[in-house]
C-alpha atoms as a PDB file:
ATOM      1  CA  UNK A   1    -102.309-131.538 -65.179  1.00  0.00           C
ATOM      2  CA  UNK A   2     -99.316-131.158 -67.795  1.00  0.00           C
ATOM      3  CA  UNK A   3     -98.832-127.664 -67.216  1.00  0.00           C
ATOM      4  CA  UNK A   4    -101.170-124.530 -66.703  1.00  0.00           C
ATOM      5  CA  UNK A   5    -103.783-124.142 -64.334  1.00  0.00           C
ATOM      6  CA  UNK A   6    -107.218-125.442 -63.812  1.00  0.00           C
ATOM      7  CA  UNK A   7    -110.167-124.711 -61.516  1.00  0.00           C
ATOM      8  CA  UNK A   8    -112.221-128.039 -60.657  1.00  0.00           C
ATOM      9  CA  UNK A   9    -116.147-127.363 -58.931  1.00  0.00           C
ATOM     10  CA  UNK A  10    -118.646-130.141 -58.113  1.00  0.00           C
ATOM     11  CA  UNK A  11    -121.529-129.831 -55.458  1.00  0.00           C
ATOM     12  CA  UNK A  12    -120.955-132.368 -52.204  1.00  0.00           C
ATOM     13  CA  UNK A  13    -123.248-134.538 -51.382  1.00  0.00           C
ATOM     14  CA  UNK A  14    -124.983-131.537 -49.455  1.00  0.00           C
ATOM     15  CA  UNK A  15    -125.282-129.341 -52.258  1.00  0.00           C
ATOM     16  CA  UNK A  16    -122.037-127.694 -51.131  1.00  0.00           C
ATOM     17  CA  UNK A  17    -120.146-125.749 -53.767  1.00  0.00           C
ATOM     18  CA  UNK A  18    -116.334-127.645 -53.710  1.00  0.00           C
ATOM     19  CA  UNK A  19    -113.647-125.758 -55.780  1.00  0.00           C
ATOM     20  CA  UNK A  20    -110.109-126.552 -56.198  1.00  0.00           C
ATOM     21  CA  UNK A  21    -107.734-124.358 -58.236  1.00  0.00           C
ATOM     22  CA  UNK A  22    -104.943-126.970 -59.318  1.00  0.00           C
ATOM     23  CA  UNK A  23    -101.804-126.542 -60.911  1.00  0.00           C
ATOM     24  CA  UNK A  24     -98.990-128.984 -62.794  1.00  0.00           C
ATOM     25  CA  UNK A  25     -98.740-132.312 -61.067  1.00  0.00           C
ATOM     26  CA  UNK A  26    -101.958-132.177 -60.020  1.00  0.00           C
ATOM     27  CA  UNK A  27    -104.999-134.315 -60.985  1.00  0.00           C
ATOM     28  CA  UNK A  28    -108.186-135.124 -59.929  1.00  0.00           C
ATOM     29  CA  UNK A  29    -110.585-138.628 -60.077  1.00  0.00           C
ATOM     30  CA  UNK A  30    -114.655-138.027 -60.441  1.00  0.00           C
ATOM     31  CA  UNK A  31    -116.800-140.707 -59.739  1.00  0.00           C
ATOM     32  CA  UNK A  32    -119.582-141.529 -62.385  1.00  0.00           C
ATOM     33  CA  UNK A  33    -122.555-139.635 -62.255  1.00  0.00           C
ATOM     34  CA  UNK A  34    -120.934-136.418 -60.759  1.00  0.00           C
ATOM     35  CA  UNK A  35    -121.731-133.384 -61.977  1.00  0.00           C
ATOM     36  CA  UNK A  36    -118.399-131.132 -62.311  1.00  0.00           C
ATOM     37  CA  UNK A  37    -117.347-128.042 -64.300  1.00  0.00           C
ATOM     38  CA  UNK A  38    -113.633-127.392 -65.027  1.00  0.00           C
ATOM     39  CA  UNK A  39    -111.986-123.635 -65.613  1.00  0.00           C
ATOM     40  CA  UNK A  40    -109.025-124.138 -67.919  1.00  0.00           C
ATOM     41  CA  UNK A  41    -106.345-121.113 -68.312  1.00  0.00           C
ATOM     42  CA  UNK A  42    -104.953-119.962 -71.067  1.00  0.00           C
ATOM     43  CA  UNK A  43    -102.288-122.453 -72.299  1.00  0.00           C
ATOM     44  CA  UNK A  44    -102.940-124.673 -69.700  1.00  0.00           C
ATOM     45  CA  UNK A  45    -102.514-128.813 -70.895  1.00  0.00           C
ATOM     46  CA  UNK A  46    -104.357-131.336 -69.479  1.00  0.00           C
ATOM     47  CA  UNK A  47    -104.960-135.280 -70.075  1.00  0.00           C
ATOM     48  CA  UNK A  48    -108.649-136.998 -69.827  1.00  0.00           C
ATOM     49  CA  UNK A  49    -108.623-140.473 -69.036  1.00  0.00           C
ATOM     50  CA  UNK A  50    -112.791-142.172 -69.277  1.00  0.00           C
ATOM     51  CA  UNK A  51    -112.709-145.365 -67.801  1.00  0.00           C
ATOM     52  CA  UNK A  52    -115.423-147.967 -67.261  1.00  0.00           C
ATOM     53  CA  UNK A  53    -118.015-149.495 -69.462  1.00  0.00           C
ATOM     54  CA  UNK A  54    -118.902-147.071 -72.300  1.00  0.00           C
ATOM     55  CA  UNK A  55    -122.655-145.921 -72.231  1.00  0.00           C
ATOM     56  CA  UNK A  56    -124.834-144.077 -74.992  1.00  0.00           C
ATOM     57  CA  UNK A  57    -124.166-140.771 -72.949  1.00  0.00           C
ATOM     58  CA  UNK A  58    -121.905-140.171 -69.796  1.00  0.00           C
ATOM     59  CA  UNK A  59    -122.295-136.584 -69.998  1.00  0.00           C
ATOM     60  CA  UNK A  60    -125.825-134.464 -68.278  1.00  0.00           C
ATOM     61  CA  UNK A  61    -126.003-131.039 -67.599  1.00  0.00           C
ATOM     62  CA  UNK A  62    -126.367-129.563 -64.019  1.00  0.00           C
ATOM     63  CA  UNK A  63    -127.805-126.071 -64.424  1.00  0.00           C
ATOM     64  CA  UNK A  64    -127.300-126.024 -60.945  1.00  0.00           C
ATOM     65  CA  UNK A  65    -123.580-125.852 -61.184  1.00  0.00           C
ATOM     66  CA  UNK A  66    -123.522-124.022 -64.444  1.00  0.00           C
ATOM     67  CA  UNK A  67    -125.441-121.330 -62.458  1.00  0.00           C
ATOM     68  CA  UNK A  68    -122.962-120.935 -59.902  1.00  0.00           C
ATOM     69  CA  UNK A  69    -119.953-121.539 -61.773  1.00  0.00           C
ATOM     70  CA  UNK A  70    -119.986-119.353 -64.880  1.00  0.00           C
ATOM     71  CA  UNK A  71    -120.424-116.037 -63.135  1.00  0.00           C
ATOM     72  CA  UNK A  72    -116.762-116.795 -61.473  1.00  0.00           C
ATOM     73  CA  UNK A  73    -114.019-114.721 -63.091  1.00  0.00           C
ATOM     74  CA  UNK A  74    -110.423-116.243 -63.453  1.00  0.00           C
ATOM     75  CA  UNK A  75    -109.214-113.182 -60.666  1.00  0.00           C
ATOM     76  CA  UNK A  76    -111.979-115.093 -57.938  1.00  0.00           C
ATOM     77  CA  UNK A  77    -110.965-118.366 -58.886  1.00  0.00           C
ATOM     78  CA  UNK A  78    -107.477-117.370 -57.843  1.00  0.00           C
ATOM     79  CA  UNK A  79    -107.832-115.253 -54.990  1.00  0.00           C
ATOM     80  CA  UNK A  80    -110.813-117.182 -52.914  1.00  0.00           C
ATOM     81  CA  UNK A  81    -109.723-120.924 -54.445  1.00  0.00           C
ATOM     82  CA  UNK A  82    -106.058-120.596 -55.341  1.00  0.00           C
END
C-alpha cells in the first residue's frame, strides 16, 4: 500500500468472514485459489504483484463473498475493521 487506505475480506477456511482495513506500509500475500474482495478509498495507491505460472484464468467469482461484502459502507469498514 503506497498511500490511501484499503479494506481486504476473504472467507477462512471455515467460511469465516476475515477483514482487514490497511493503510500505507501495509500489504497483504493471497494464496492461489483464494477468493478475496478489496475496498479501495478514494485516492488510495496500491501495487499488484501476480506471481507463479500464468494460467488461462486466475480470476473466479465467489458470490458468496460478493454477497457479504458489497452491502459494507466505507463508515463500517472503518469503525468495526479499522
Amino acid at each position: 500500500m503506497q498511500s490511501g487506505w484499503i479494506a481486504y475480506a476473504n472467507f477462512t477456511n471455515d467460511q469465516t468472514l476475515e477483514m482487514r482495513v490497511m493503510g500505507e506500509g501495509n500489504h497483504v500475500i493471497v494464496q492461489p485459489g483464494v477468493h478475496h474482495n478489496l475496498y479501495m478509498s478514494a485516492n488510495s495507491v496500491i501495487h499488484t504483484i501476480k506471481y507463479g505460472l500464468n494460467t488461462d484464468s486466475d480470476w473466479s467469482a465467489s458470490p458468496e463473498l460478493d454477497s457479504v461484502t458489497q452491502k459494507l459502507m466505507e463508515s463500517e469498514l472503518l469503525q468495526t475493521y479499522g
